[in-house]
Protein backbone atom coordinates (compact mmCIF):
# COMPACT_ATOMS: atom_id res chain seq x y z
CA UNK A 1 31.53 -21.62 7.00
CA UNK A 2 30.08 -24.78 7.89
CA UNK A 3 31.10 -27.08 5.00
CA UNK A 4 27.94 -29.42 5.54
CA UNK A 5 26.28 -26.98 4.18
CA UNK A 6 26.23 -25.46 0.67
CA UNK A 7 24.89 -21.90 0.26
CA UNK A 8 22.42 -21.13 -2.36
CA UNK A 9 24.07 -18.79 -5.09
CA UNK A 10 20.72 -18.07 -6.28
CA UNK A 11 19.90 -16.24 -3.26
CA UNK A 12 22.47 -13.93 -3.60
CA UNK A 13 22.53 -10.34 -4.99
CA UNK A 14 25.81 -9.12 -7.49
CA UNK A 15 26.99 -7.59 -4.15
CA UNK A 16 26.49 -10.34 -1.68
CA UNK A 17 27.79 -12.82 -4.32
CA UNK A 18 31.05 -10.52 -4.29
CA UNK A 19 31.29 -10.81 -0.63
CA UNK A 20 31.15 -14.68 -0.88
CA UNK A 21 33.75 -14.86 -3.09
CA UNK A 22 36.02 -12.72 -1.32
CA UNK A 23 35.84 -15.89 1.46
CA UNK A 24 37.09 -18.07 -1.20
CA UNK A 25 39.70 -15.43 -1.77
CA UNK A 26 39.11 -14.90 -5.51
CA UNK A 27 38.84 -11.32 -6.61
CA UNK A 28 34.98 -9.05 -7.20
CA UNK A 29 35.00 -10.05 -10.97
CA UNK A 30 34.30 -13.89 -10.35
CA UNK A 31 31.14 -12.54 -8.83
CA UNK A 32 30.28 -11.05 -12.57
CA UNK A 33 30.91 -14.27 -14.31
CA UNK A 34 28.98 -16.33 -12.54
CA UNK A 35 26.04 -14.29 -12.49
CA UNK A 36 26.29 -14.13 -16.04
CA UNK A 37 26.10 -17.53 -16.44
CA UNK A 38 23.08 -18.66 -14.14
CA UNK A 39 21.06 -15.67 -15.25
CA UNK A 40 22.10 -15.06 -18.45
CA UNK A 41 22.88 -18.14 -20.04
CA UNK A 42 20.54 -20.41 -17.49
CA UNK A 43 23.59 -22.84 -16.61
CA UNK A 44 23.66 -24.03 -12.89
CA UNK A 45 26.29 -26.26 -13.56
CA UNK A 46 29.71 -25.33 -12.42
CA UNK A 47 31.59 -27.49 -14.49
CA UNK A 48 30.01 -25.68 -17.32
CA UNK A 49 31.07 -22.43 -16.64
CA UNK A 50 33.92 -22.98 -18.44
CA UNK A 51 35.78 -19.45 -17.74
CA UNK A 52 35.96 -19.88 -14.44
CA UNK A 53 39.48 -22.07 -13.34
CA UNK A 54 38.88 -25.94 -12.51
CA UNK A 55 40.37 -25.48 -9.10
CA UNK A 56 37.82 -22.95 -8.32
CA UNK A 57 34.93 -25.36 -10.09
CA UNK A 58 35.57 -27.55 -7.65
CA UNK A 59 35.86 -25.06 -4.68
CA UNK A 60 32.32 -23.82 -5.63
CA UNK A 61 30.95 -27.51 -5.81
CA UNK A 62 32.42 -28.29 -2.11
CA UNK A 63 30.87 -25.30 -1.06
CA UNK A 64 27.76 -23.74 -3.17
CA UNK A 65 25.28 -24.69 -5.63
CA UNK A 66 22.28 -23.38 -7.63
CA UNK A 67 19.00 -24.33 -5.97
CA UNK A 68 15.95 -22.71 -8.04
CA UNK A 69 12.43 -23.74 -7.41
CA UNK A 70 10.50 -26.26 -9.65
CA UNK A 71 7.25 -26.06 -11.91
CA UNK A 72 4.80 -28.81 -11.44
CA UNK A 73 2.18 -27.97 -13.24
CA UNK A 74 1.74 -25.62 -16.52
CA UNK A 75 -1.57 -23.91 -18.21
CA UNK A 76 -2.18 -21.78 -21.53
CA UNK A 77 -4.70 -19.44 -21.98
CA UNK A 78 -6.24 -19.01 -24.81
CA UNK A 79 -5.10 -15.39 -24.94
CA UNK A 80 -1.86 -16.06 -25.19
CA UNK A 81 -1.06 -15.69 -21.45
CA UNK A 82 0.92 -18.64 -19.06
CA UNK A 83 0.84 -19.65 -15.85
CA UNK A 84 3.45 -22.26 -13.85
CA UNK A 85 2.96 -23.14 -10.66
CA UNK A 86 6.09 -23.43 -8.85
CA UNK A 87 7.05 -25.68 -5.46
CA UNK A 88 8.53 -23.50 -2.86
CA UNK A 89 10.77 -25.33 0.01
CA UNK A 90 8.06 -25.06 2.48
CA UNK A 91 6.37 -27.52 -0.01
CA UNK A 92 3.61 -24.57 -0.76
CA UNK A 93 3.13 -23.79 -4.20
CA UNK A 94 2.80 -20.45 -5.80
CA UNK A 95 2.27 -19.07 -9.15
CA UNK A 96 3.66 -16.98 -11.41
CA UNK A 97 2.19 -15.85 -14.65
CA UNK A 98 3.57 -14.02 -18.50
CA UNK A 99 1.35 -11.93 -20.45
CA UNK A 100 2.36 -11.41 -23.69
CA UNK A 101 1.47 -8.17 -25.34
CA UNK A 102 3.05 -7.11 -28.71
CA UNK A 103 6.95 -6.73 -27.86
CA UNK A 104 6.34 -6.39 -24.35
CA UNK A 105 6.38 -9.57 -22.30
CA UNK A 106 4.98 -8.89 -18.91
CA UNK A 107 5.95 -11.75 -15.66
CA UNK A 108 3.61 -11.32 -12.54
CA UNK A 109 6.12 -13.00 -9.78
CA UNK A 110 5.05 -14.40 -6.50
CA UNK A 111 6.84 -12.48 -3.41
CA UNK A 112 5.32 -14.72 -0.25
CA UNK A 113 3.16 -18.25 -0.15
CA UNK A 114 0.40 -17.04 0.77
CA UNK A 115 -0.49 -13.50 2.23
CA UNK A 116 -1.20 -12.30 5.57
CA UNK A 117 -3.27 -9.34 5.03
CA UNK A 118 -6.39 -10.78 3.93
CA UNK A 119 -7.36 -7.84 1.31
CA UNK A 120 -11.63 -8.90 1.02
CA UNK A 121 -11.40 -8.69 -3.15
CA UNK A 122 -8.43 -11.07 -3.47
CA UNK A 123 -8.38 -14.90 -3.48
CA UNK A 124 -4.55 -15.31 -2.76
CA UNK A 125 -5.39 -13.59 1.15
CA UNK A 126 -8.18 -16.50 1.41
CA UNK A 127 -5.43 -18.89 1.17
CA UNK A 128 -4.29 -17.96 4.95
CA UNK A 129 0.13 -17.58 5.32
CA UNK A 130 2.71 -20.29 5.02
CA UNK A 131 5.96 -18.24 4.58
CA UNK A 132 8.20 -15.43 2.80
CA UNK A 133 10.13 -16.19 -0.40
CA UNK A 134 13.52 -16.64 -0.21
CA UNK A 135 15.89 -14.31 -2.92
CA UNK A 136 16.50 -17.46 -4.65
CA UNK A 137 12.66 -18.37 -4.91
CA UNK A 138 11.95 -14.98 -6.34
CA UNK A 139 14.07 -14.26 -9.08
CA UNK A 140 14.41 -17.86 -9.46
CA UNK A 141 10.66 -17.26 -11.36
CA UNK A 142 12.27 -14.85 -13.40
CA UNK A 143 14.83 -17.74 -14.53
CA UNK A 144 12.62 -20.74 -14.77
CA UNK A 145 9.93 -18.42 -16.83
CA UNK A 146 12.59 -17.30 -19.33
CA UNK A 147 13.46 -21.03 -19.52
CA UNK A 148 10.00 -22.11 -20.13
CA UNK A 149 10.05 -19.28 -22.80
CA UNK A 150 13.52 -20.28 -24.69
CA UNK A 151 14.86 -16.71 -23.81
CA UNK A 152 18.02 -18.41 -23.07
CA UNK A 153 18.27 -19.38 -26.43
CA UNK A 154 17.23 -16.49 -28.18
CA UNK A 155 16.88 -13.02 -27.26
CA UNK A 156 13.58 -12.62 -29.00
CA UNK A 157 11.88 -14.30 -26.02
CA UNK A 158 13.12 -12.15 -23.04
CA UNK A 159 10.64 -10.61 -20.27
CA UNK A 160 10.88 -6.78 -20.87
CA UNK A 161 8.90 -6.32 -17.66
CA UNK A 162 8.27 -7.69 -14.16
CA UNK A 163 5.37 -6.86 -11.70
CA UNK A 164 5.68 -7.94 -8.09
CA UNK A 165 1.91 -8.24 -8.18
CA UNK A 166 1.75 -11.79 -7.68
CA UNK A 167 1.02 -13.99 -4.33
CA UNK A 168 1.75 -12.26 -1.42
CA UNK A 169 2.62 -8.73 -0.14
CA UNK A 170 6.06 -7.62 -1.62
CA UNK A 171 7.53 -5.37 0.95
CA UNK A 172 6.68 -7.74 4.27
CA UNK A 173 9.22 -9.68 2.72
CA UNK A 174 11.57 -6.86 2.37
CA UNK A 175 14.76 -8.52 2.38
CA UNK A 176 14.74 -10.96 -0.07
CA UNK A 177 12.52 -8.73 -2.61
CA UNK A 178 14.39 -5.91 -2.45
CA UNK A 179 17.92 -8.08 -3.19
CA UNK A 180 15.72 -9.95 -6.31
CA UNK A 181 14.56 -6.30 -7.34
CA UNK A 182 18.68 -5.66 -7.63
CA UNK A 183 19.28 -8.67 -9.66
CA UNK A 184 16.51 -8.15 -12.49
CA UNK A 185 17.84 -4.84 -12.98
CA UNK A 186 21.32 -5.68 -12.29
CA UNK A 187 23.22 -5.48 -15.75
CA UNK A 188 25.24 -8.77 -14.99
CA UNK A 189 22.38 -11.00 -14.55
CA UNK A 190 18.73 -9.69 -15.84
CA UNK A 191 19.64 -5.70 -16.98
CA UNK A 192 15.61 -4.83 -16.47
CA UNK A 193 15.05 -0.75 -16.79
CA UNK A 194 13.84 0.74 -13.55
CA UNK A 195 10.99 1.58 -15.23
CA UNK A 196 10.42 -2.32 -16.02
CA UNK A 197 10.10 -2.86 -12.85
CA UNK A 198 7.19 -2.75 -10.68
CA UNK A 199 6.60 -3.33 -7.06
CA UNK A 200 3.10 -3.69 -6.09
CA UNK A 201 2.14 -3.07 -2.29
CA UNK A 202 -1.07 -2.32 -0.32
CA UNK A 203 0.73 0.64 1.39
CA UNK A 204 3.19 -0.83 4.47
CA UNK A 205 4.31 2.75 4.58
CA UNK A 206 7.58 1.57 6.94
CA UNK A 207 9.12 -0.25 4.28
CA UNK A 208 8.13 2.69 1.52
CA UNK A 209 9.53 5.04 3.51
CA UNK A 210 13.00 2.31 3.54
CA UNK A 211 12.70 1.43 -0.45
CA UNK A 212 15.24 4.94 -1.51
CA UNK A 213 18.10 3.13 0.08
CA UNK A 214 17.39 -0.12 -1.67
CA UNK A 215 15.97 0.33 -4.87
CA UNK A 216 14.62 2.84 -7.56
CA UNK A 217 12.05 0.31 -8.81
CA UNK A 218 8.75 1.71 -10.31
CA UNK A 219 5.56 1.83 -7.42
CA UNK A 220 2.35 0.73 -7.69
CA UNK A 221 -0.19 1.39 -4.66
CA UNK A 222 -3.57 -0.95 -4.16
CA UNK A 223 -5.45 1.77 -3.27
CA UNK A 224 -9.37 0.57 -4.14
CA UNK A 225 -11.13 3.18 -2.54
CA UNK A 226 -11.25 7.16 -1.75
CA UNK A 227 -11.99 7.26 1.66
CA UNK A 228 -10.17 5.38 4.56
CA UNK A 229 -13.96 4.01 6.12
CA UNK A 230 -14.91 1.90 2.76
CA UNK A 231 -10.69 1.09 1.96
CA UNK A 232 -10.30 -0.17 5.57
CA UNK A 233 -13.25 -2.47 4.44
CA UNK A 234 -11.73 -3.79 1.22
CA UNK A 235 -7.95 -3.05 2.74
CA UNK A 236 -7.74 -4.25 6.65
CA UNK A 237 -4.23 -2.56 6.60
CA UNK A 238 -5.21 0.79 6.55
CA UNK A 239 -6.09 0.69 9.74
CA UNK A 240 -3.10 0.64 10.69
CA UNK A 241 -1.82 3.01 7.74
CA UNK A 242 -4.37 5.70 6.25
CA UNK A 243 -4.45 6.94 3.31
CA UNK A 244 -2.77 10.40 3.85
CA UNK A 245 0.09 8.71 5.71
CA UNK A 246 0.45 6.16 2.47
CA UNK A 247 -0.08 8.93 0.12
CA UNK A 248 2.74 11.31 2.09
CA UNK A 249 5.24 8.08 1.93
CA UNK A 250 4.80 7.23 -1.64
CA UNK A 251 5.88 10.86 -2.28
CA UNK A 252 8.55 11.16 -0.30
CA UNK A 253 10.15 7.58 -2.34
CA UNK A 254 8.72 9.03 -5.59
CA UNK A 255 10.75 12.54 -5.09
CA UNK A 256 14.06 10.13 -4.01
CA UNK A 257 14.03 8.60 -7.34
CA UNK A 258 15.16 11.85 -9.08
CA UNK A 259 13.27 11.79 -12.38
CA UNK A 260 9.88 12.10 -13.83
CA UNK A 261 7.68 8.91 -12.82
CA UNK A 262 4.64 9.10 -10.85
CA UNK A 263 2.98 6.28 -8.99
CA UNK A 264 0.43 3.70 -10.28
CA UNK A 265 -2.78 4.06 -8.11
CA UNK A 266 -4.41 0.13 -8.52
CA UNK A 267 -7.82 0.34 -8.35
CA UNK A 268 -10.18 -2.49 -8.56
CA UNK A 269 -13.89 -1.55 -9.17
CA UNK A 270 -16.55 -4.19 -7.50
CA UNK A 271 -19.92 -3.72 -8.51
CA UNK A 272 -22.27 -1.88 -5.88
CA UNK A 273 -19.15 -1.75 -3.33
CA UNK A 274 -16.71 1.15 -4.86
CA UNK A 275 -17.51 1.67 -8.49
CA UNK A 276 -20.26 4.43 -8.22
CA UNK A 277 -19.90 8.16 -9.73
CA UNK A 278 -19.51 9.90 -6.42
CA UNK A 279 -16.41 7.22 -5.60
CA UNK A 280 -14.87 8.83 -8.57
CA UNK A 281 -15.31 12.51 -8.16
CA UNK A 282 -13.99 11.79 -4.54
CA UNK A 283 -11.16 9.98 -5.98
CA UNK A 284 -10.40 12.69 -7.97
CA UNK A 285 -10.48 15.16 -5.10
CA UNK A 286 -7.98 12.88 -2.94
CA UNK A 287 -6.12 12.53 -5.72
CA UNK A 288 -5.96 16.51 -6.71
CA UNK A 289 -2.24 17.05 -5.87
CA UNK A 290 -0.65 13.55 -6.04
CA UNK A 291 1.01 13.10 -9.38
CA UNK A 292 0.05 9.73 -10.22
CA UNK A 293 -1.38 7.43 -13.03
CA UNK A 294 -4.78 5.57 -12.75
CA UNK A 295 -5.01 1.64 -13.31
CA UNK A 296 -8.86 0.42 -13.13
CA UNK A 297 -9.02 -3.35 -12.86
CA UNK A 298 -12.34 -4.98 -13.25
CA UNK A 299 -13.06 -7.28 -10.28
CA UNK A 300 -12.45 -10.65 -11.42
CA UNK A 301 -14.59 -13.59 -9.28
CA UNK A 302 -13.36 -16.17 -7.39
CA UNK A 303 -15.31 -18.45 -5.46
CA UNK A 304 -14.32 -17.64 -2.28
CA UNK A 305 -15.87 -13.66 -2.38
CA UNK A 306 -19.78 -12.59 -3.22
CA UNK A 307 -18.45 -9.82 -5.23
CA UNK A 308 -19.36 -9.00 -8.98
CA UNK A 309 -17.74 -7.29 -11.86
CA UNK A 310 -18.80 -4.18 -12.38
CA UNK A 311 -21.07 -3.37 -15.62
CA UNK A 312 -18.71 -1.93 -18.94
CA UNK A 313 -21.04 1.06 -18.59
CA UNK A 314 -20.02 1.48 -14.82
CA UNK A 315 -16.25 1.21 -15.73
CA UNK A 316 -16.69 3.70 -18.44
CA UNK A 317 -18.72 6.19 -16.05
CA UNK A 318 -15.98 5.94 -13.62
CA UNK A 319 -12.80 6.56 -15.87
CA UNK A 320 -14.74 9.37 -17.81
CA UNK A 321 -15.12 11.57 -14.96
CA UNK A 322 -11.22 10.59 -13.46
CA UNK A 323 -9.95 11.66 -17.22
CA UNK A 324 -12.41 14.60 -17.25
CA UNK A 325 -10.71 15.76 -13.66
CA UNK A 326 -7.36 15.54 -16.00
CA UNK A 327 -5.93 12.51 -14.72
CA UNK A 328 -4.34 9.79 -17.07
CA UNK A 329 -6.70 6.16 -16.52
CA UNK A 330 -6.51 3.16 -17.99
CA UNK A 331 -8.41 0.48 -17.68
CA UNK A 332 -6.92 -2.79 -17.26
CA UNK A 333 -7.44 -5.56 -19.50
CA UNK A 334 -8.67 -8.99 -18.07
CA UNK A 335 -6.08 -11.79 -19.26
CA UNK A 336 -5.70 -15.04 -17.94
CA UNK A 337 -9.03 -15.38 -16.51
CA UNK A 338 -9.77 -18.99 -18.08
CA UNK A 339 -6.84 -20.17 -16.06
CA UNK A 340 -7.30 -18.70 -13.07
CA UNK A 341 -4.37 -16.61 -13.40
CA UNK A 342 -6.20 -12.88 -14.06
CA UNK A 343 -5.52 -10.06 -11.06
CA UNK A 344 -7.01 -10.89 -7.66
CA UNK A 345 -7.49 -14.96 -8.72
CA UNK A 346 -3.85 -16.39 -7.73
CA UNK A 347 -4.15 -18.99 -5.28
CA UNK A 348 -1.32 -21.94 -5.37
CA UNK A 349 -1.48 -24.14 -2.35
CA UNK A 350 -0.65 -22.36 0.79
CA UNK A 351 0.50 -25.29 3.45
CA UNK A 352 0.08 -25.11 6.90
CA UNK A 353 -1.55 -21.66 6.70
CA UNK A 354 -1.84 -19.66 9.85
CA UNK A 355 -5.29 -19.09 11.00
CA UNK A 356 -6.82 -15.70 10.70
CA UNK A 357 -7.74 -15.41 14.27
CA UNK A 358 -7.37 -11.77 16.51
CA UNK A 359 -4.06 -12.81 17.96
CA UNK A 360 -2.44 -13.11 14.77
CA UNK A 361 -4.12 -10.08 13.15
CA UNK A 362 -2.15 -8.31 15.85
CA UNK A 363 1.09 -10.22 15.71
CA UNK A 364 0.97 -8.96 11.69
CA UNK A 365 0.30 -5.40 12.87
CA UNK A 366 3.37 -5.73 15.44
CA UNK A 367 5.77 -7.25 12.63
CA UNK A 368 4.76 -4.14 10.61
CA UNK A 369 5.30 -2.03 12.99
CA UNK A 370 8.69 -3.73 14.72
CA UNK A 371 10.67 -5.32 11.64
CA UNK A 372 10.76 -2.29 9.49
């Protein structure tokens, strides 16, 4: 280990952090402790973890620390909701927002700066792509939101649920989401239910078909459309992965996970584009044999995208004939929307963004393709 250079507990999963320890010749358990402290009790100090020995204090101060990323800037909504935006070391800026709901607490995290796949209904793809998350950068806006919220103070404030539904696409950052997915439901540091926990993803069906060996997280798939001509439209990716392909790979993970969930199906309704009576009865149809839940989500604007919000009387039409096929729909409540933090309007500040020209559409295909 080069001793110049500390590594980043915070980046580090219950079974990685094991493995570092073992380097420092102290035994699995340490591993425990320490995650209890920096996620449990929000102390990055090492000299105030006062169970651990002062010999190996110092050790980890020669060679570790606790590097989380930092809010700069804060807003309230006046429905209750929050959102921080948060300074990434690639000196982007991403958000993260809490929705508060009864007992339930709800955290929308950030997974890249920026996103890559340029989805036509969502302002965070107009933003261009800086870079992928580190682990630390992740869960450390699961930390920095329950500090923000007192939850280390008082269990009355903790986050009963996280959605990876914030900037960027979740699983082409595999990696470093999938070890932050194992510390917010590891029972040393976070203990979130599986059912808490919620990946979001616009159907990279390589890394789907890869999530049973990492995680038994809860799925939710941006599908937006019944037909692969008008998603391909709203959804450049499914060009490269069609809906039956997605569908047949969200299965398959959903059948891994040995128990009774069904997938989310995300669909945003934009006036005049996908929100017409005929788009639901072939929703329906496509839908026929995949157990699933529906989640409509009223387009919210952004000034980027000519699109409109549908009418209520549209979004009513729509979810009566999906219920009247038998399927479960609800309808997603806009939050946030004063502060720019409702779904489809996160935008941070994406730095150096890469241009959206051919070559790099096809460089994002190959990564896809390649890298998982």
């Amino acid at each position: 280990m080069n001793k110049n250079v500390r590594v980043n507990l915070a980046d580090f999963s219950l079974g990685k952090l094991e493995a570092f320890f073992g380097t420092l010749n102290e035994k699995p358990f340490r591993a425990r402790q320490v995650l209890k402290w920096i996620h449990q009790r929000g102390v990055t100090n090492f000299d105030q973890m006062t169970d651990l020995s002062k010999s190996l204090r110092d050790a980890l101060k020669s060679t570790a620390e606790v590097k989380l990323p930092s809010v700069i800037d804060h807003h309230a909504s006046a429905d209750g909701s929050r959102k921080w935006i948060i300074q990434v070391e690639s000196g982007s800026s991403v958000e993260m927002v809490f929705i508060p709901e009864g007992s339930r607490g709800t955290l929308c995290i950030s997974s890249q700066a920026g996103c890559s796949l340029d989805c036509s209904f969502c302002a965070t793809g107009k933003q261009g792509f800086n870079s992928n998350l580190t682990t630390g950068e992740i869960i450390g806006q699961l930390w920095l939101a329950n500090a923000e919220l007192g939850a280390f103070a008082t269990e009355t404030h903790r986050i009963s649920n996280v959605v990876m539904m914030g900037m960027g696409e979740p699983l082409l950052n595999f990696d470093n989401v999938m070890d932050a997915l194992s510390l917010m439901m590891c029972d040393f540091s976070y203990g979130l239910s599986k059912r808490k926990v919620t990946i979001s993803t616009s159907g990279v069906v390589p890394a789907i078909d890869r999530l049973k060996d990492y995680t038994d997280a809860s799925l939710a798939i941006s599908l937006h459309a019944p037909n692969d001509e008008l998603r391909s439209q709203l959804v450049p990716l499914n060009k490269k992965f069609p809906i039956d392909v997605l569908l047949k790979s969200v299965q398959g993970y959903m059948r891994s996970l040995g128990d009774r969930r069904v997938a989310v199906i995300e669909y945003t309704l934009i006036a005049g584009i996908n929100d017409h009576r005929q788009h639901a009865r072939e929703l329906a149809v496509l839908l026929k044999t995949f157990p699933c839940k529906i989640n409509l989500i009223p387009f919210n604007p952004f000034l980027q995208s000519d699109y409109t919000r549908p009418s209520n009387t549209s979004v009513a039409n729509f979810r009566k004939i999906l219920q009247e096929a038998g399927f479960t729909v609800t309808v997603r409540t806009t939050r946030a929307d004063d502060i720019g933090a409702a779904c489809g309007q996160l935008v941070g500040q994406v730095l150096d963004k890469t241009r959206r020209s051919s070559r790099y559409s096809q460089g994002t295909m190959n990564l896809i393709s390649s890298d998982l």
